[in-house]
Protein backbone atom coordinates (compact mmCIF):
# COMPACT_ATOMS: atom_id res chain seq x y z
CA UNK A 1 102.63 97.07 107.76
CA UNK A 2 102.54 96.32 104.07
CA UNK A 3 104.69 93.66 102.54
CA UNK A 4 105.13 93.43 98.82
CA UNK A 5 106.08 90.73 96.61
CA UNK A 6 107.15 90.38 93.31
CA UNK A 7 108.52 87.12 91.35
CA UNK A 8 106.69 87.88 87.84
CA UNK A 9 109.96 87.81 85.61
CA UNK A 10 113.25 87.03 86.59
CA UNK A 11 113.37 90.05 88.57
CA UNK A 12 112.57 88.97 92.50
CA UNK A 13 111.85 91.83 94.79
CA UNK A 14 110.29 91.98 98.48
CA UNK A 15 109.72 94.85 100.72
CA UNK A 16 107.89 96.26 103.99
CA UNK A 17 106.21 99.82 103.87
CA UNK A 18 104.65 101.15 107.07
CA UNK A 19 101.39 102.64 106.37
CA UNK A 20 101.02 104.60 109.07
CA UNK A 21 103.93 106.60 108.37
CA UNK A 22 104.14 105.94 104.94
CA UNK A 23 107.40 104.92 104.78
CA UNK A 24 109.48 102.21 103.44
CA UNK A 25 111.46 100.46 105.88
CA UNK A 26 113.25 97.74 103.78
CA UNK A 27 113.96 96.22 99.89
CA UNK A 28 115.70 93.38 98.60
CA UNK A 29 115.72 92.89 95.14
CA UNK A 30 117.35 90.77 93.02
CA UNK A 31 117.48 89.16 89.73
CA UNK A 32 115.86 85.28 90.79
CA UNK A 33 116.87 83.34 87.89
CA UNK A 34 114.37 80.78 87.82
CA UNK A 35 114.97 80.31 91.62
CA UNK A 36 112.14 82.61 92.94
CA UNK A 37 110.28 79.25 94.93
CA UNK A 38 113.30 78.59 96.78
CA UNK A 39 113.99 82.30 97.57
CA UNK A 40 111.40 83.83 98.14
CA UNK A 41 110.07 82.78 101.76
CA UNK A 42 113.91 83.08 102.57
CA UNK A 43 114.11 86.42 101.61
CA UNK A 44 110.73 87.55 103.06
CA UNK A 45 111.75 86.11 106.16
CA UNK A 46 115.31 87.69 106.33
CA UNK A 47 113.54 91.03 105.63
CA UNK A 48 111.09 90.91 108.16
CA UNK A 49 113.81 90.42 111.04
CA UNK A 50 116.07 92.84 109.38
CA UNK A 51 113.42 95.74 109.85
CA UNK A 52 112.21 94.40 113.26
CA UNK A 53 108.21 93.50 112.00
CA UNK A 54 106.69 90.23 112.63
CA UNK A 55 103.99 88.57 110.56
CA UNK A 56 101.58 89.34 113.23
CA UNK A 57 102.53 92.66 112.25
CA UNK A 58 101.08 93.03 108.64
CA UNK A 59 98.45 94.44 107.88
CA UNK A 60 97.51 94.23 103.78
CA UNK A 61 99.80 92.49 101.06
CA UNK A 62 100.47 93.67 97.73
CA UNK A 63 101.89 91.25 94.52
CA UNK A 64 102.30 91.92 90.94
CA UNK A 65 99.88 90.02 89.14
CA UNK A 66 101.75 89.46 85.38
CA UNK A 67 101.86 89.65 82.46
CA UNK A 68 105.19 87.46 83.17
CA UNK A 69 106.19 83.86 83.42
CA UNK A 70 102.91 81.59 84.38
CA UNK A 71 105.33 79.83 87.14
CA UNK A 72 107.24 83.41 88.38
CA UNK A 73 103.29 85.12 88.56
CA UNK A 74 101.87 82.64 90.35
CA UNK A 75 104.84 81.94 92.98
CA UNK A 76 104.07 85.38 94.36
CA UNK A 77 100.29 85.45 94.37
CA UNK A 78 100.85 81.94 96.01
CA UNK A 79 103.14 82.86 99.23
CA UNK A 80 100.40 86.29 99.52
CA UNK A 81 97.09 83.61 100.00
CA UNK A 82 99.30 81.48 101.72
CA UNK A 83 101.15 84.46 104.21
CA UNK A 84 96.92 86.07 104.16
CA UNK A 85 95.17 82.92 105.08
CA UNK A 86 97.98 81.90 108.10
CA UNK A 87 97.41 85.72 109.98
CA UNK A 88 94.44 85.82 112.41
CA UNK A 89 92.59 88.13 110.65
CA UNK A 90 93.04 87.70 106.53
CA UNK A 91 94.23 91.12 105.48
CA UNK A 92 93.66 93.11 101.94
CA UNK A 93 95.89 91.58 99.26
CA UNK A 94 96.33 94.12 96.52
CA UNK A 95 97.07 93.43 93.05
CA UNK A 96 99.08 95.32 90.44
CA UNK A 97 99.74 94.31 87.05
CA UNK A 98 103.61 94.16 86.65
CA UNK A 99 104.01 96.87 83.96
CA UNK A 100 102.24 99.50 86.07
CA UNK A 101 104.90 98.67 88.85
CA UNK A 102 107.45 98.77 85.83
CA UNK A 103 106.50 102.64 84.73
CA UNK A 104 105.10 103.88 88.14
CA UNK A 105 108.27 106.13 89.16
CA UNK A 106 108.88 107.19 85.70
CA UNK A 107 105.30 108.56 85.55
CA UNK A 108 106.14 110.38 88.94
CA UNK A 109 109.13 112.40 87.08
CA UNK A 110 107.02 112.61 83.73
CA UNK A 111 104.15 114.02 85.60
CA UNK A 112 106.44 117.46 86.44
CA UNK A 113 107.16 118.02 82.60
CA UNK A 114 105.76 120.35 80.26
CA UNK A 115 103.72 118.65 78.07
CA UNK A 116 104.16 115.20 79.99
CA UNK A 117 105.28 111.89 78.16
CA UNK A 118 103.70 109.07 78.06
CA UNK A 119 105.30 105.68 79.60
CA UNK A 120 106.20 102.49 77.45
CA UNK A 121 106.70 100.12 79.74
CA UNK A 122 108.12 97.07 78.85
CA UNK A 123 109.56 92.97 80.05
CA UNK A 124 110.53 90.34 78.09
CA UNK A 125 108.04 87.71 76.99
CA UNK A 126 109.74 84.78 76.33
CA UNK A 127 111.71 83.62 72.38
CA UNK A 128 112.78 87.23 71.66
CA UNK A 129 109.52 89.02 72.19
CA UNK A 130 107.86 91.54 74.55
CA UNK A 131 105.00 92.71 76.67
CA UNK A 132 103.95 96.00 76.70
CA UNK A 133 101.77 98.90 77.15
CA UNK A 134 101.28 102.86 77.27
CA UNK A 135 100.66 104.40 80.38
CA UNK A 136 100.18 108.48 80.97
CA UNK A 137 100.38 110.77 83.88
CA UNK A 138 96.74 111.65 83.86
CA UNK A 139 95.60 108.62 85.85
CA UNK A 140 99.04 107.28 87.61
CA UNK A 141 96.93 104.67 89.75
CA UNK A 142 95.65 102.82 86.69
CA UNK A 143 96.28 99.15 86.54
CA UNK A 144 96.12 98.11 83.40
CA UNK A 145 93.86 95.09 81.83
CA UNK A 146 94.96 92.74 79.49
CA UNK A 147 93.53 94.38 76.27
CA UNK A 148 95.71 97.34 76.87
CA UNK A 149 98.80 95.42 76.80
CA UNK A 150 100.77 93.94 73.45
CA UNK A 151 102.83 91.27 72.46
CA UNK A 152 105.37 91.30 69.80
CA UNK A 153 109.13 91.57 68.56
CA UNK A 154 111.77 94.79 69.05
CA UNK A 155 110.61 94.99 65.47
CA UNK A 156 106.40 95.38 65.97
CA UNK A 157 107.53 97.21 69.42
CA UNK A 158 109.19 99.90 67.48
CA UNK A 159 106.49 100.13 64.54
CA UNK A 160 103.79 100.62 67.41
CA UNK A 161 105.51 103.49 69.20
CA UNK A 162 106.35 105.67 65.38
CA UNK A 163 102.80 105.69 64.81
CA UNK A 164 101.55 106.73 68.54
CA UNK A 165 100.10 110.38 68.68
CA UNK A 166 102.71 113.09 68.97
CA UNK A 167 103.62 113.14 72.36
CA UNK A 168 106.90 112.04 73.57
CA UNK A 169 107.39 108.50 75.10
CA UNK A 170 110.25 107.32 77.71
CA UNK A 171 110.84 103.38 77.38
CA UNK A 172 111.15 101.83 80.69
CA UNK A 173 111.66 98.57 82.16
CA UNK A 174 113.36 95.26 80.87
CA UNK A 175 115.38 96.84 77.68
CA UNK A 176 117.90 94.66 75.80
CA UNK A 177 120.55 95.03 73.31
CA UNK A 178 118.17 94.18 70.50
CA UNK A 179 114.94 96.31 71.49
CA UNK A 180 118.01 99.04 72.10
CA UNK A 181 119.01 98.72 68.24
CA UNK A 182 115.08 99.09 67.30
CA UNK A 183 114.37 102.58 68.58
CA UNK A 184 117.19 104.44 68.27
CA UNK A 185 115.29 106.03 64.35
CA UNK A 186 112.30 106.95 66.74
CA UNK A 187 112.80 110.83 67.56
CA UNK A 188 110.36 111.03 69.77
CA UNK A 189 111.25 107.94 71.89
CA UNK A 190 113.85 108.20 75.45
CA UNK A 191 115.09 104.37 76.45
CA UNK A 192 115.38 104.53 79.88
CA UNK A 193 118.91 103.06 81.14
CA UNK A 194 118.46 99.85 81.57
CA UNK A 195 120.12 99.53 84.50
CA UNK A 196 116.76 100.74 86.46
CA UNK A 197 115.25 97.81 84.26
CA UNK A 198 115.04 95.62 87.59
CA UNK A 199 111.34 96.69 89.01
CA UNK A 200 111.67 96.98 92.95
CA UNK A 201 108.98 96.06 95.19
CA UNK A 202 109.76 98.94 97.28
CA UNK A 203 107.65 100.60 94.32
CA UNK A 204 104.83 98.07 94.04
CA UNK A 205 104.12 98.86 98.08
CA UNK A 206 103.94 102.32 97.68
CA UNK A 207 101.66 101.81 94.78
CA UNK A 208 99.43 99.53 96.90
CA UNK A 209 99.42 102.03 99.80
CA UNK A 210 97.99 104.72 97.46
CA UNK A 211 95.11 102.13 96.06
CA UNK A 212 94.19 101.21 99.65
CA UNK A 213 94.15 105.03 100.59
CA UNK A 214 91.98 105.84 97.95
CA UNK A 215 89.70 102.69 98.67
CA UNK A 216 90.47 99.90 96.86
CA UNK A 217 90.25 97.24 98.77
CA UNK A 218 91.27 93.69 96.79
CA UNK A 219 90.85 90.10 98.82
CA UNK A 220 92.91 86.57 98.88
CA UNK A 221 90.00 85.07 97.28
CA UNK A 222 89.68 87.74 94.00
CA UNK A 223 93.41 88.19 93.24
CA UNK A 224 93.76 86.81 90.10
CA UNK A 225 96.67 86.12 87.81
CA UNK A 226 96.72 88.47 84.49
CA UNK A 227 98.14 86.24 81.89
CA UNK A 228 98.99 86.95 78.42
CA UNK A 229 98.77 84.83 75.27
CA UNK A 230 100.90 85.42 72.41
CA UNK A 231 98.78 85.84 69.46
C-alpha cells in the first residue's frame, strides 16, 4: 500500500493506492487553510481505518515536494520521515514536485489530442504572484527541477505564455480571478475551470506508483524540499 500526502499550498490532500492492484482505495482532500499540522495525522489516520489498511500495511510513501509555502512543504515531507522511520522496515518515499501533480491528469487527456498541448501548470506564490512551469506529453513522468519553473505576476504569466512556440497550452491548477482577466487576449491559451484547481493526492499516488514501476526508487534520507525564491 501506497499512501500519499500533500500539504504544499493550502490545498491538503491524503490518499491510499494499492499497488498490487493498482487501484485507489481512498481520497480526502480539502482546502487546509493554514491548518495542515493539526490535520493532517487526523486525516491520515481517519483514512487508513476508513479503507481497512494499517500502517503495518504500507509499503512506499509519496509527498509533493514544493514549490509552495516553506511551512505547508515541509509539514508533509515531515509526517512521510516520521510515518517511514516508525515502520519496521523504512519503505521508498517518493517525491514529486507539486506542479507535476498539478498538470499530471491534464497531460493524460492532452496526450490523446492531435497535435497535443502543452500543460501550464500553475499555484499561487504568495503577494499576488505565481509559480509555474510548462510541461508536455512526451515525457508525462518528468518531475520538474527548479530552473524549469517561474515566478512572477498574472501580468509576466501571461507575457511568458504569448511568446511560447505555437502549440496550444491548457492552464491548470490554482487559477484566480486576476490570472483569469490576464489570458483571456491569448488565442492559443485554454484556463482550465478552476474548480479542478484543488490538486488531489489520489493523483500524486498514482504518479508515484508509475515512478516506482519504472524504477525509481527515492529514500527518507534524500527527499528533499524544492523551494523557490522570488527573484
Amino acid at each position: 500500500m501506497l499512501l500519499a500526502m500533500d500539504t504544499a499550498s493550502v490545498t491538503a490532500s491524503v490518499a491510499i493506492y494499492d499497488l498490487n492492484a493498482a487501484r485507489l482505495l481512498g481520497e480526502i482532500t480539502w482546502e487546509g487553510r493554514r491548518r495542515q499540522t493539526q490535520d493532517l495525522m487526523v486525516t491520515v489516520r481517519h483514512l487508513l481505518a476508513m479503507v481497512d489498511v494499517t500502517p503495518d500495511d504500507l509499503s512506499a510513501l509519496a509527498v509533493t515536494t514544493g514549490p509552495g509555502s516553506f511551512t505547508g512543504v515541509r509539514i508533509a515531507l515531515s509526517a512521510a520521515k516520521g510515518i517511514g522511520l516508525g515502520l519496521a522496515t523504512p519503505p521508498p518515499a517518493i517525491g514529486v514536485p507539486t506542479l507535476a501533480v498539478t498538470a499530471a491528469p491534464w497531460l493524460s487527456l492532452a496526450a490523446a489530442c492531435e497535435p497535443a498541448p502543452q500543460v501550464c501548470a500553475v499555484m499561487h506564490a504568495g503577494r499576488g504572484r505565481y509559480h509555474w512551469t510548462i510541461l508536455s506529453t512526451s515525457d508525462p513522468l518528468h518531475r520538474p527541477t527548479a530552473p524549469e519553473h517561474r515566478t512572477g505576476s498574472a501580468t509576466e504569466l501571461a507575457a511568458f505564455l504569448g511568446i511560447s512556440d505555437a502549440r496550444s497550452i491548457w492552464l491548470a491548477g490554482e487559477i484566480d480571478a486576476t490570472l483569469l482577466a490576464a489570458v483571456p487576449p491569448l488565442a492559443r491559451v485554454t484556463a482550465i475551470d478552476p474548480v479542478y484547481g484543488l490538486r488531489r493526492a489520489g493523483v500524486l499516488a498514482g504518479f508515484a506508483a508509475k515512478l516506482l514501476a519504472a524504477g525509481v526508487n527515492d529514500s527518507l534520507a534524500t527527499l528533499q524540499p524544492l523551494y523557490l525564491r522570488e527573484p
